[in-house]
PDB file of N, CA and C in Angstrom:
ATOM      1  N   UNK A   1     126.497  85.264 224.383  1.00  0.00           N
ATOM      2  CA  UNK A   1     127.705  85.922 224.855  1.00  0.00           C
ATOM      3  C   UNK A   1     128.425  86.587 223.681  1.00  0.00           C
ATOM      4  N   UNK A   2     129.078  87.908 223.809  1.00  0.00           N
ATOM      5  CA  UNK A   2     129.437  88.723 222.823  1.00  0.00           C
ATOM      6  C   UNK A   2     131.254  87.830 222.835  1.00  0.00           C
ATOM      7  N   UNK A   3     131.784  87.870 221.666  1.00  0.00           N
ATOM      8  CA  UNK A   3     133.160  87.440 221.208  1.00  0.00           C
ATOM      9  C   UNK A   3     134.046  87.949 222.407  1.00  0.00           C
ATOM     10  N   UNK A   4     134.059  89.327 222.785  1.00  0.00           N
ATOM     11  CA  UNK A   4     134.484  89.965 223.856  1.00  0.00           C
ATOM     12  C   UNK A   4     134.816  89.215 225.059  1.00  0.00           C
ATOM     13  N   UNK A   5     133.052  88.970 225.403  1.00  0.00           N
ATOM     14  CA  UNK A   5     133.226  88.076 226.366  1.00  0.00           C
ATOM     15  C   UNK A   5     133.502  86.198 226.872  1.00  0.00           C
ATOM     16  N   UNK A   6     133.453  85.986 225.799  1.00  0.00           N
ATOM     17  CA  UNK A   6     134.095  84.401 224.592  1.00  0.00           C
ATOM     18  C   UNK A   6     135.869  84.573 225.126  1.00  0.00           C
ATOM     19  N   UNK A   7     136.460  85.641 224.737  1.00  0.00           N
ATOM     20  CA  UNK A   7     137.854  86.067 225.047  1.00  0.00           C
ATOM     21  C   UNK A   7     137.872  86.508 226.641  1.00  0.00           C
ATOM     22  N   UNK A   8     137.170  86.538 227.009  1.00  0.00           N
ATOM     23  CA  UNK A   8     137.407  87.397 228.362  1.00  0.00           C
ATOM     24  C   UNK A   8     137.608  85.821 229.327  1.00  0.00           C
ATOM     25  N   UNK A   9     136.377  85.351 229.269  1.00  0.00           N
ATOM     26  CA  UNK A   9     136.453  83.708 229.981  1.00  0.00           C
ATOM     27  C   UNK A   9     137.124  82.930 229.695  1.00  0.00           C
ATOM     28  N   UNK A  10     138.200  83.080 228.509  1.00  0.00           N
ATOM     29  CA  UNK A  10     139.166  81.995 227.956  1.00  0.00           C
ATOM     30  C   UNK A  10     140.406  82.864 228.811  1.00  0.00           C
ATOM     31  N   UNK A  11     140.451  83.974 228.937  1.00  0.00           N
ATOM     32  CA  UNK A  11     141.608  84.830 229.499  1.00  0.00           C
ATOM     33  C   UNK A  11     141.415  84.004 231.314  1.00  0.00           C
ATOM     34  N   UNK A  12     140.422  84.493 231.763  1.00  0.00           N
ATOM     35  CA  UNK A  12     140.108  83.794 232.885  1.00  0.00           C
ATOM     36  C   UNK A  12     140.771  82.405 233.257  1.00  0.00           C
ATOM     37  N   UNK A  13     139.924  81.384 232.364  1.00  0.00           N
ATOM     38  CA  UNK A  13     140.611  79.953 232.859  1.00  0.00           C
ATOM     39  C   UNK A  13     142.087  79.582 232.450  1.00  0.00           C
ATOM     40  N   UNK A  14     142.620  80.088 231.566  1.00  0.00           N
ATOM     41  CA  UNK A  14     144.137  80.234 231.501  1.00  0.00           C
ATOM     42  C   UNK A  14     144.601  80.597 232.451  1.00  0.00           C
ATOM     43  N   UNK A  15     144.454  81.794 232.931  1.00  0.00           N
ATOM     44  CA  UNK A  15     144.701  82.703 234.276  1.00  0.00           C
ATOM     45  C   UNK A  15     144.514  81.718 235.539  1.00  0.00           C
ATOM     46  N   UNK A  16     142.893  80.792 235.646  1.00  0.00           N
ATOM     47  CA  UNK A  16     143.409  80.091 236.887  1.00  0.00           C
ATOM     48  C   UNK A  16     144.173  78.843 236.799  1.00  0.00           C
ATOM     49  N   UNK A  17     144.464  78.281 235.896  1.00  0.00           N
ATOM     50  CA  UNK A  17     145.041  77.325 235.425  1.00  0.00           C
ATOM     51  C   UNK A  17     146.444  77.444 235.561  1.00  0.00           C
ATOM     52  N   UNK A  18     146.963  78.985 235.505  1.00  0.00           N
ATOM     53  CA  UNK A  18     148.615  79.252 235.913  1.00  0.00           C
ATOM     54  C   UNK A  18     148.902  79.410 237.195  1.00  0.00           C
ATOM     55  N   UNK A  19     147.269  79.612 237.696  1.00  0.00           N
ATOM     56  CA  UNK A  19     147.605  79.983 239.045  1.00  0.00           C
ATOM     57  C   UNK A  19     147.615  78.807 239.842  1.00  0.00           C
ATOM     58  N   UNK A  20     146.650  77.794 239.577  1.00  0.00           N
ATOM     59  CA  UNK A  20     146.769  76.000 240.370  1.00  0.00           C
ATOM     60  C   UNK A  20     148.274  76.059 239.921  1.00  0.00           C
ATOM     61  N   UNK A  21     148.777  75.821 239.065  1.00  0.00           N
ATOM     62  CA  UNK A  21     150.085  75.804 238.667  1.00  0.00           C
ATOM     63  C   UNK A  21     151.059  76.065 239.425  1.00  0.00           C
ATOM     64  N   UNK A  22     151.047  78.061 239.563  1.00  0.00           N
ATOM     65  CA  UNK A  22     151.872  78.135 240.656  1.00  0.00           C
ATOM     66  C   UNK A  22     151.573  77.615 241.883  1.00  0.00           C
ATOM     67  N   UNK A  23     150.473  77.564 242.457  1.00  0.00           N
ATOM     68  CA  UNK A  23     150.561  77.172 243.738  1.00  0.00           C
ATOM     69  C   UNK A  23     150.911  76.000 243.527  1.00  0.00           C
ATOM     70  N   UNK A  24     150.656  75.019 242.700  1.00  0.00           N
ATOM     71  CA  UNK A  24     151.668  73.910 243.434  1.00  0.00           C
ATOM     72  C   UNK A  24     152.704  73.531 243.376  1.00  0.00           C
ATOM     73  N   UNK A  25     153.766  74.500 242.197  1.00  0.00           N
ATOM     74  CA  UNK A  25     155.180  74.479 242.195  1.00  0.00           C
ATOM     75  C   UNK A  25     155.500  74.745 243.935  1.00  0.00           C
ATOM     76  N   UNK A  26     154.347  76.135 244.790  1.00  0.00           N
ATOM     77  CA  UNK A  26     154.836  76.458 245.517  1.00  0.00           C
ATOM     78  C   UNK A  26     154.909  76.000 247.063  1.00  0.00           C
ATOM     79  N   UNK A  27     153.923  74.355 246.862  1.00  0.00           N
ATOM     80  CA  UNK A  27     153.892  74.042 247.814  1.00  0.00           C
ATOM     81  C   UNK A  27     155.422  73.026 247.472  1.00  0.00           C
ATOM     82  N   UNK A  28     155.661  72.285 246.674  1.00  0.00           N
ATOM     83  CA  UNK A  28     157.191  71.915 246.729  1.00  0.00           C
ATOM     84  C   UNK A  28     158.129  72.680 247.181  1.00  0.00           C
ATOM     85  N   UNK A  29     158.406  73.995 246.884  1.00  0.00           N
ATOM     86  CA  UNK A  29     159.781  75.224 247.071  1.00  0.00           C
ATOM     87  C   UNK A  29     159.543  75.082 248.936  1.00  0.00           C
ATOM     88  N   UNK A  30     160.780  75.149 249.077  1.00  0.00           N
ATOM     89  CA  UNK A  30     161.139  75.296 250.456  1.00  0.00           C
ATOM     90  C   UNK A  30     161.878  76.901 251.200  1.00  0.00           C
ATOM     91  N   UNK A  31     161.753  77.809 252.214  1.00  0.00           N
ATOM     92  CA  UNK A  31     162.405  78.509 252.474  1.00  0.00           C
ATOM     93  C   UNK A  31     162.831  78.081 253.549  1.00  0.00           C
ATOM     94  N   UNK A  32     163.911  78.979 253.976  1.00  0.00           N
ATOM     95  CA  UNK A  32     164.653  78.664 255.652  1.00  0.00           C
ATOM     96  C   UNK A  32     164.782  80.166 255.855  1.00  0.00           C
ATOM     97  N   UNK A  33     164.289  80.018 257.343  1.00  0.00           N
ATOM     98  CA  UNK A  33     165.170  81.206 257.917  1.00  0.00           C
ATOM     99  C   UNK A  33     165.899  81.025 259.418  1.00  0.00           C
ATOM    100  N   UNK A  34     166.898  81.383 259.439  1.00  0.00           N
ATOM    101  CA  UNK A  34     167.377  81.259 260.530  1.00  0.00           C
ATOM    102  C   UNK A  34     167.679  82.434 261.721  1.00  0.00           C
ATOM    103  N   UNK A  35     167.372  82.112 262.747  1.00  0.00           N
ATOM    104  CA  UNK A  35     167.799  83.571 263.837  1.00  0.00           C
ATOM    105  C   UNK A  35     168.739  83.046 265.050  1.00  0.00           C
ATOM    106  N   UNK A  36     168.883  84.020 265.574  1.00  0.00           N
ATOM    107  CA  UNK A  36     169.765  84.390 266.818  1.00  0.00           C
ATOM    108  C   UNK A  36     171.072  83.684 266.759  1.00  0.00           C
ATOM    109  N   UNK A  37     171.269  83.693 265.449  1.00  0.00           N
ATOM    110  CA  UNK A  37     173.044  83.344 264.865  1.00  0.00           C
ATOM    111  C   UNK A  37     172.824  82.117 264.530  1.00  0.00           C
ATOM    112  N   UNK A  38     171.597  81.042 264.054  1.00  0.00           N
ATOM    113  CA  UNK A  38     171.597  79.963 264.136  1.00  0.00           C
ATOM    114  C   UNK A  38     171.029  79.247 264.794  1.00  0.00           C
ATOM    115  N   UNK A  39     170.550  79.729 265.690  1.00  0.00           N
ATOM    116  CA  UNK A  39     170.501  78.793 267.015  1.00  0.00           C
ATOM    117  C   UNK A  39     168.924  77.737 266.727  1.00  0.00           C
ATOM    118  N   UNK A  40     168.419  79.134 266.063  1.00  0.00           N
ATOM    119  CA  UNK A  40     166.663  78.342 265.762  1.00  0.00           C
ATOM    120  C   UNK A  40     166.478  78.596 264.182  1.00  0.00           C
ATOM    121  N   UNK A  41     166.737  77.471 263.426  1.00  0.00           N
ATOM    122  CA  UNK A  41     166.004  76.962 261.755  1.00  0.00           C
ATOM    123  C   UNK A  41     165.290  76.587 261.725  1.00  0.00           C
ATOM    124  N   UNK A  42     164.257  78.231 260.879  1.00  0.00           N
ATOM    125  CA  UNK A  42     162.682  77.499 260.575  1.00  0.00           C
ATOM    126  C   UNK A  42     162.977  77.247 259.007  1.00  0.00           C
ATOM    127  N   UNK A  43     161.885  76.217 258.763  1.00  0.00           N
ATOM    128  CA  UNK A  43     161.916  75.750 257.156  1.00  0.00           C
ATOM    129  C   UNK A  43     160.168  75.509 257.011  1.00  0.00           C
ATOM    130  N   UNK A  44     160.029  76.457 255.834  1.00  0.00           N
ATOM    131  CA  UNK A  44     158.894  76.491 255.203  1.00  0.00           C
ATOM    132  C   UNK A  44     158.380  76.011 254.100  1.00  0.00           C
ATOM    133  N   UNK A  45     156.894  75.534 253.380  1.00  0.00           N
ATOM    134  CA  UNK A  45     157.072  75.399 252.353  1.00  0.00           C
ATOM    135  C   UNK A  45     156.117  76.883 251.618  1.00  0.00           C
ATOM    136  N   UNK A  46     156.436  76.636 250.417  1.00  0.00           N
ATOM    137  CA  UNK A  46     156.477  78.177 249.256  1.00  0.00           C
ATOM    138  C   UNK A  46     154.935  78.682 249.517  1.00  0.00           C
ATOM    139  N   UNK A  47     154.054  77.548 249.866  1.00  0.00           N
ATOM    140  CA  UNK A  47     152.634  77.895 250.387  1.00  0.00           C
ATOM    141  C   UNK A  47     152.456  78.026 251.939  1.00  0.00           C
ATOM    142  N   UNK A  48     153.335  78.309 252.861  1.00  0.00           N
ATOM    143  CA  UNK A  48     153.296  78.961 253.995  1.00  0.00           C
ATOM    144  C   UNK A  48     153.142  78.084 254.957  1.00  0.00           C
ATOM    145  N   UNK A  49     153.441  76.410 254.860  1.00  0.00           N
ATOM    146  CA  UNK A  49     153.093  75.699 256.183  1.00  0.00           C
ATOM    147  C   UNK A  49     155.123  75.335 256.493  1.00  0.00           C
ATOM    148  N   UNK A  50     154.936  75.352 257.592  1.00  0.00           N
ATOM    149  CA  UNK A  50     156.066  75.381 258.435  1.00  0.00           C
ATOM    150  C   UNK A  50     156.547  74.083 258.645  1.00  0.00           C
ATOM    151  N   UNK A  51     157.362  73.466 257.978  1.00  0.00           N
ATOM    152  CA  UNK A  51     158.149  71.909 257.607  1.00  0.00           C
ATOM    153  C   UNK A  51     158.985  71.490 258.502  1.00  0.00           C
ATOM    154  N   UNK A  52     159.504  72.112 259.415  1.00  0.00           N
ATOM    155  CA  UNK A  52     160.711  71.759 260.232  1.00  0.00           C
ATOM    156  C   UNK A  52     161.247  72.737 261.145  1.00  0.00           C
ATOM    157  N   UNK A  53     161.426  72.937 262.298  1.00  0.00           N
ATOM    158  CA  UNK A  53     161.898  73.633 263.250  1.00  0.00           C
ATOM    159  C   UNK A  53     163.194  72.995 263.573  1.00  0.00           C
ATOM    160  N   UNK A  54     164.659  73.381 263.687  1.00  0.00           N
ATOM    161  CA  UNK A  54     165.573  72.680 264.286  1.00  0.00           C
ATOM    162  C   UNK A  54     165.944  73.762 265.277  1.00  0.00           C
ATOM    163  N   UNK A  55     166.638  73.511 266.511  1.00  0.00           N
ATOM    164  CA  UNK A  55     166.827  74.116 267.809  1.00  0.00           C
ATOM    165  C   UNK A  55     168.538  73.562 267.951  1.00  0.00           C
ATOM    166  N   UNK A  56     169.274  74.355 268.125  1.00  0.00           N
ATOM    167  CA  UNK A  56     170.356  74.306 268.960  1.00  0.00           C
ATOM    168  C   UNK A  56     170.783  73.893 269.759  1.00  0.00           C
ATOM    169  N   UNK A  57     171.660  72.535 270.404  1.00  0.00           N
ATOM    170  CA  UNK A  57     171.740  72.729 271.756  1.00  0.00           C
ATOM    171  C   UNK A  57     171.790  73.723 272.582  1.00  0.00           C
ATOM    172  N   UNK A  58     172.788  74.509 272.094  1.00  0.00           N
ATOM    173  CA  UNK A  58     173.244  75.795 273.105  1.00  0.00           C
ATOM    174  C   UNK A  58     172.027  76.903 273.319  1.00  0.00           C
ATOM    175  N   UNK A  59     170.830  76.449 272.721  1.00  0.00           N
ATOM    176  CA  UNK A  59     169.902  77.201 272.341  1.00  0.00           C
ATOM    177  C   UNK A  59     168.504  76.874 274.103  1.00  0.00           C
ATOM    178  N   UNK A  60     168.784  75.650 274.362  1.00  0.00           N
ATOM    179  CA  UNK A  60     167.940  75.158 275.256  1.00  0.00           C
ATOM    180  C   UNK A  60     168.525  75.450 276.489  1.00  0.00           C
ATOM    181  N   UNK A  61     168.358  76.503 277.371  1.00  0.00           N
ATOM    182  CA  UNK A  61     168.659  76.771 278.616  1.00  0.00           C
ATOM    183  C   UNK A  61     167.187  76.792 279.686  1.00  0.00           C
ATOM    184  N   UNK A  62     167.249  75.676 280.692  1.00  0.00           N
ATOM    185  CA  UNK A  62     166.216  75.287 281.255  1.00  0.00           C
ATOM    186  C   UNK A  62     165.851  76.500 282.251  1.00  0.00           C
ATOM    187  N   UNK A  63     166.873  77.366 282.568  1.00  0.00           N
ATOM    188  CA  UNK A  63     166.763  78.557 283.261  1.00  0.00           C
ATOM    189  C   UNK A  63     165.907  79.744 282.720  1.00  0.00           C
ATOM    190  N   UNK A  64     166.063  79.941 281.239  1.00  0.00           N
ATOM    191  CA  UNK A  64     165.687  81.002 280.079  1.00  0.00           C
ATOM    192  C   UNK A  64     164.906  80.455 278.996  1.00  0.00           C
ATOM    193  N   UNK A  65     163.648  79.744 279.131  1.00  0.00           N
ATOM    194  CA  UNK A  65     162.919  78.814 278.169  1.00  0.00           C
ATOM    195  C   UNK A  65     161.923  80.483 277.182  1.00  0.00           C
ATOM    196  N   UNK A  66     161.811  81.699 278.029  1.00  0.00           N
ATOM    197  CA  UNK A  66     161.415  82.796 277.378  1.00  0.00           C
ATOM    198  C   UNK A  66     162.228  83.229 276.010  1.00  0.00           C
ATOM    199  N   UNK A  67     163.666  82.965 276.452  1.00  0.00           N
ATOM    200  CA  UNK A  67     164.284  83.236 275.287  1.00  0.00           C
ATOM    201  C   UNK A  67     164.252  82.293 274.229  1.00  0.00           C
ATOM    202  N   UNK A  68     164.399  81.345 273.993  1.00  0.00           N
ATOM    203  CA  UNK A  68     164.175  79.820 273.048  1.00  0.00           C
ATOM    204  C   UNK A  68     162.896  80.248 272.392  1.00  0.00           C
ATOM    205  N   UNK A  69     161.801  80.122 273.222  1.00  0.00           N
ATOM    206  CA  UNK A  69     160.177  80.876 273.013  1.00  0.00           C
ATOM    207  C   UNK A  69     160.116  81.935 271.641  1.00  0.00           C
ATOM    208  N   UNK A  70     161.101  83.100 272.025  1.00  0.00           N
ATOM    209  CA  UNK A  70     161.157  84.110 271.407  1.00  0.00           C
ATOM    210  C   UNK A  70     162.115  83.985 270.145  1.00  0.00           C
ATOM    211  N   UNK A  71     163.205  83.192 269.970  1.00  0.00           N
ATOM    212  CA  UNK A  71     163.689  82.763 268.541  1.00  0.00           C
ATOM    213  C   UNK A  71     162.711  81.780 267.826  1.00  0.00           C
ATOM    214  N   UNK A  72     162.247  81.020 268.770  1.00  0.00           N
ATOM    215  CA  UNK A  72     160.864  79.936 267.815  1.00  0.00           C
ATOM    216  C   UNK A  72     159.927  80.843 266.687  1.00  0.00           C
ATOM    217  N   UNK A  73     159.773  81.712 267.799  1.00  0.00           N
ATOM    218  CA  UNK A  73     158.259  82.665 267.251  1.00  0.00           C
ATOM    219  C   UNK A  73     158.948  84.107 265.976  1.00  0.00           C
ATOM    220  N   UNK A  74     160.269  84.300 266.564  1.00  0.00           N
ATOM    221  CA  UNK A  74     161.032  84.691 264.974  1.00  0.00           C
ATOM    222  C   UNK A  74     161.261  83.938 264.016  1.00  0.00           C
ATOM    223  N   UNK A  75     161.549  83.148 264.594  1.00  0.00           N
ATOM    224  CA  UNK A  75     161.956  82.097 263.038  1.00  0.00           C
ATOM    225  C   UNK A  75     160.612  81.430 262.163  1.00  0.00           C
ATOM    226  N   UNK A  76     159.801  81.530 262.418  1.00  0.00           N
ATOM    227  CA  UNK A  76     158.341  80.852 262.419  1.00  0.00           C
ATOM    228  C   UNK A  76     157.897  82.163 261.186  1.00  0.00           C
ATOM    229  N   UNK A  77     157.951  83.228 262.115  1.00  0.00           N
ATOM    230  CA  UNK A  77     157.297  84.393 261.531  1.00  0.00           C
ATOM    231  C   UNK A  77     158.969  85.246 260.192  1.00  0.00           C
ATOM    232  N   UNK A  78     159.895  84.806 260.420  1.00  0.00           N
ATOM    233  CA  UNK A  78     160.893  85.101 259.006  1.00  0.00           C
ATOM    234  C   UNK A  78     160.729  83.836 258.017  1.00  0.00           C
ATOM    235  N   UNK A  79     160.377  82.904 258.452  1.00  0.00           N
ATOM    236  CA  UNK A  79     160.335  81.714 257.369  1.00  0.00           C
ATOM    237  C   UNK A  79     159.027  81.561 256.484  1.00  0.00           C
ATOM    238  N   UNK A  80     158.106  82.246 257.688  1.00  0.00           N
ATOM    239  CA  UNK A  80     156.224  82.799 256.749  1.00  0.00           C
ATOM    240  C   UNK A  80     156.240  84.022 255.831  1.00  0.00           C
ATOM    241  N   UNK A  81     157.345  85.609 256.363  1.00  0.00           N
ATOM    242  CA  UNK A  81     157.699  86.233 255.803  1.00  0.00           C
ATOM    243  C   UNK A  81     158.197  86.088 254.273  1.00  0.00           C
ATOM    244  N   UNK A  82     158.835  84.893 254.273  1.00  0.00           N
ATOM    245  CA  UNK A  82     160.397  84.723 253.139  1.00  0.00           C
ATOM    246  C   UNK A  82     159.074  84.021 251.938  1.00  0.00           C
ATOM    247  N   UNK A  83     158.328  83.163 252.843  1.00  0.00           N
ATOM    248  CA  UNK A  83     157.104  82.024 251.914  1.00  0.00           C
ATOM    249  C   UNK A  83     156.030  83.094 251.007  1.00  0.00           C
ATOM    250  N   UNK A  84     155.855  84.359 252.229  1.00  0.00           N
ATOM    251  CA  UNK A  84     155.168  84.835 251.302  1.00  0.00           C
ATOM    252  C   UNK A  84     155.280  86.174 250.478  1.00  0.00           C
ATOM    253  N   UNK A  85     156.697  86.090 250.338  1.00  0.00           N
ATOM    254  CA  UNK A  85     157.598  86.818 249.021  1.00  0.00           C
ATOM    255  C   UNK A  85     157.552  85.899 248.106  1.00  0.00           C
ATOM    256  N   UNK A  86     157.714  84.720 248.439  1.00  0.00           N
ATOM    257  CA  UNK A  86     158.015  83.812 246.838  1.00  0.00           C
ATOM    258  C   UNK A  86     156.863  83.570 246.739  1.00  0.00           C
ATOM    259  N   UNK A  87     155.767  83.204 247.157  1.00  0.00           N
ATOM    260  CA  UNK A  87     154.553  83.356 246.870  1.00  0.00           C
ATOM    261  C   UNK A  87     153.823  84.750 245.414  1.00  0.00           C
ATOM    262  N   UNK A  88     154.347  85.949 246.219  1.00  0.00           N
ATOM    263  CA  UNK A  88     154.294  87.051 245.817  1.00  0.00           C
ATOM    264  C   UNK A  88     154.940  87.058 244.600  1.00  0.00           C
ATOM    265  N   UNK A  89     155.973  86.321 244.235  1.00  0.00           N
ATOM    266  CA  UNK A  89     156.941  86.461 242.922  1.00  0.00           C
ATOM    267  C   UNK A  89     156.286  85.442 242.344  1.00  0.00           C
ATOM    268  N   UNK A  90     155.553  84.638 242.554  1.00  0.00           N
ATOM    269  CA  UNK A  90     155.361  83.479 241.517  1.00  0.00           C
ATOM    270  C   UNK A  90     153.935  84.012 240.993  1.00  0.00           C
ATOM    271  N   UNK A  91     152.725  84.285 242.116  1.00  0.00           N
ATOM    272  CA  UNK A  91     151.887  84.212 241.920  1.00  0.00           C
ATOM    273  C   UNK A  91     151.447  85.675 241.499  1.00  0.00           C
ATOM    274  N   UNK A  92     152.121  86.479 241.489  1.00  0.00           N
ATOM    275  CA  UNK A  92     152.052  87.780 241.174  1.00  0.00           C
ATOM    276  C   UNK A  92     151.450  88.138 239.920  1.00  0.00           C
ATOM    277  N   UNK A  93     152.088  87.479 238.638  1.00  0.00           N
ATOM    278  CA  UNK A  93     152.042  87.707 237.685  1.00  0.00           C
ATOM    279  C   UNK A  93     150.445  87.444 237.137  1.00  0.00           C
ATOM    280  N   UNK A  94     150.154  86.383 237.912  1.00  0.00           N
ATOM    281  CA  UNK A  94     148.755  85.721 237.401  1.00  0.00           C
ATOM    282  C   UNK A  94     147.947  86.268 237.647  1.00  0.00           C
ATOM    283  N   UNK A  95     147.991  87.213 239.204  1.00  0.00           N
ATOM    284  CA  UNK A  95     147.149  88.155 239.381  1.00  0.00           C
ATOM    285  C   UNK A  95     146.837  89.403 239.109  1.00  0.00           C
ATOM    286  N   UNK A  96     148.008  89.684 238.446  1.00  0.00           N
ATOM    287  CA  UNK A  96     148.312  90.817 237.654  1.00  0.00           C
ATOM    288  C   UNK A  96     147.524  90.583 236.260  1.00  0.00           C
ATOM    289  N   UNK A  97     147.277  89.527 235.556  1.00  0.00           N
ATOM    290  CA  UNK A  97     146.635  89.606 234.521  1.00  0.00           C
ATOM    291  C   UNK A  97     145.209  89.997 234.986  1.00  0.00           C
ATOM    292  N   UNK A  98     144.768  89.033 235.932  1.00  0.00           N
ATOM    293  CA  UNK A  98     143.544  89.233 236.388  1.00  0.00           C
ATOM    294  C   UNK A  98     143.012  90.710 236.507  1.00  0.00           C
ATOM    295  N   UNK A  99     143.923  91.683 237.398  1.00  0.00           N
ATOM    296  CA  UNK A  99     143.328  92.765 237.418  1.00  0.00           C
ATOM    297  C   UNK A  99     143.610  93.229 236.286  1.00  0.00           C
ATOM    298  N   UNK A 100     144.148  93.588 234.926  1.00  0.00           N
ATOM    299  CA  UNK A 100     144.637  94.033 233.835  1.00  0.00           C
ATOM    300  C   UNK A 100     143.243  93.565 233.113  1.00  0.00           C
ATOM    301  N   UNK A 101     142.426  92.888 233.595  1.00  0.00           N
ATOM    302  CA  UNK A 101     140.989  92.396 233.199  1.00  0.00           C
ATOM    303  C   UNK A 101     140.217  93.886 233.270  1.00  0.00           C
ATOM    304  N   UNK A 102     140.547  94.042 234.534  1.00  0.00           N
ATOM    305  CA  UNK A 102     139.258  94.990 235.066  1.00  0.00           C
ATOM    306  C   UNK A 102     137.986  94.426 236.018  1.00  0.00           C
ATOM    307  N   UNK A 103     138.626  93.209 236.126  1.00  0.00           N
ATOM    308  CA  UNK A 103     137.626  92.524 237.173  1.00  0.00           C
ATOM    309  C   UNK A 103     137.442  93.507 238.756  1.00  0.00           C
ATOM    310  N   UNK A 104     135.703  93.960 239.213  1.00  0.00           N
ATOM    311  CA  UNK A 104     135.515  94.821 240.255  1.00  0.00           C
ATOM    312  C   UNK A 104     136.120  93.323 241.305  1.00  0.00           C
ATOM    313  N   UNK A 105     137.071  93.875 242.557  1.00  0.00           N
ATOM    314  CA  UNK A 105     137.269  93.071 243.680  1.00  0.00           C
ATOM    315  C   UNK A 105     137.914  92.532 243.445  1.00  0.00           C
ATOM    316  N   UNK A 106     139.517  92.840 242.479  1.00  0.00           N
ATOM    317  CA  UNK A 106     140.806  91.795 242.134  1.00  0.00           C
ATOM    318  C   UNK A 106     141.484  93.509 242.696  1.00  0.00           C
TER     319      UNK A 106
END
């Protein structure tokens, strides 16, 4: 192996080594998002699994279970949104070295 590439594979395992890293700062970090004024809090963690749903009383109308339905499935999908911005900010950087490699398929 040429020195080049001696440096290139040491760049590499640093690189995934920040990246186990971030991901598991990012499964600790938590997001929330909340909709329809409150009524439905989703809470995520920083790696995208969904920790907690809380519901409203005023939120449960046995007449209108379509609407409840439809803040679940917002709040679900703003709290996966929010996970994978901070995702994007943490893990960004690491992948940014990667392609700054020149690796084909980064």
């Amino acid at each position: 192996m040429s020195m080049d590439m001696n440096k290139m594979m040491q760049q590499v395992q640093q690189m995934q080594a920040d990246m186990a890293k971030a991901q598991e700062e990012l499964a600790g970090e938590r997001v929330e998002a909340s909709v329809g004024g409150g009524m439905v809090t989703v809470t995520a963690s920083g790696s995208g699994e969904i920790i907690a749903v809380k519901i409203s009383p005023e939120a449960i109308d046995p007449d209108d279970p379509e609407t409840l339905e439809d803040l679940v499935v917002a709040g679900v999908n703003e709290a996966l949104r929010s996970a994978q911005d901070l995702a994007q900010s943490k893990l960004g950087g690491a992948v940014g070295g990667l392609k700054g490699l020149g690796l084909p398929g980064l």
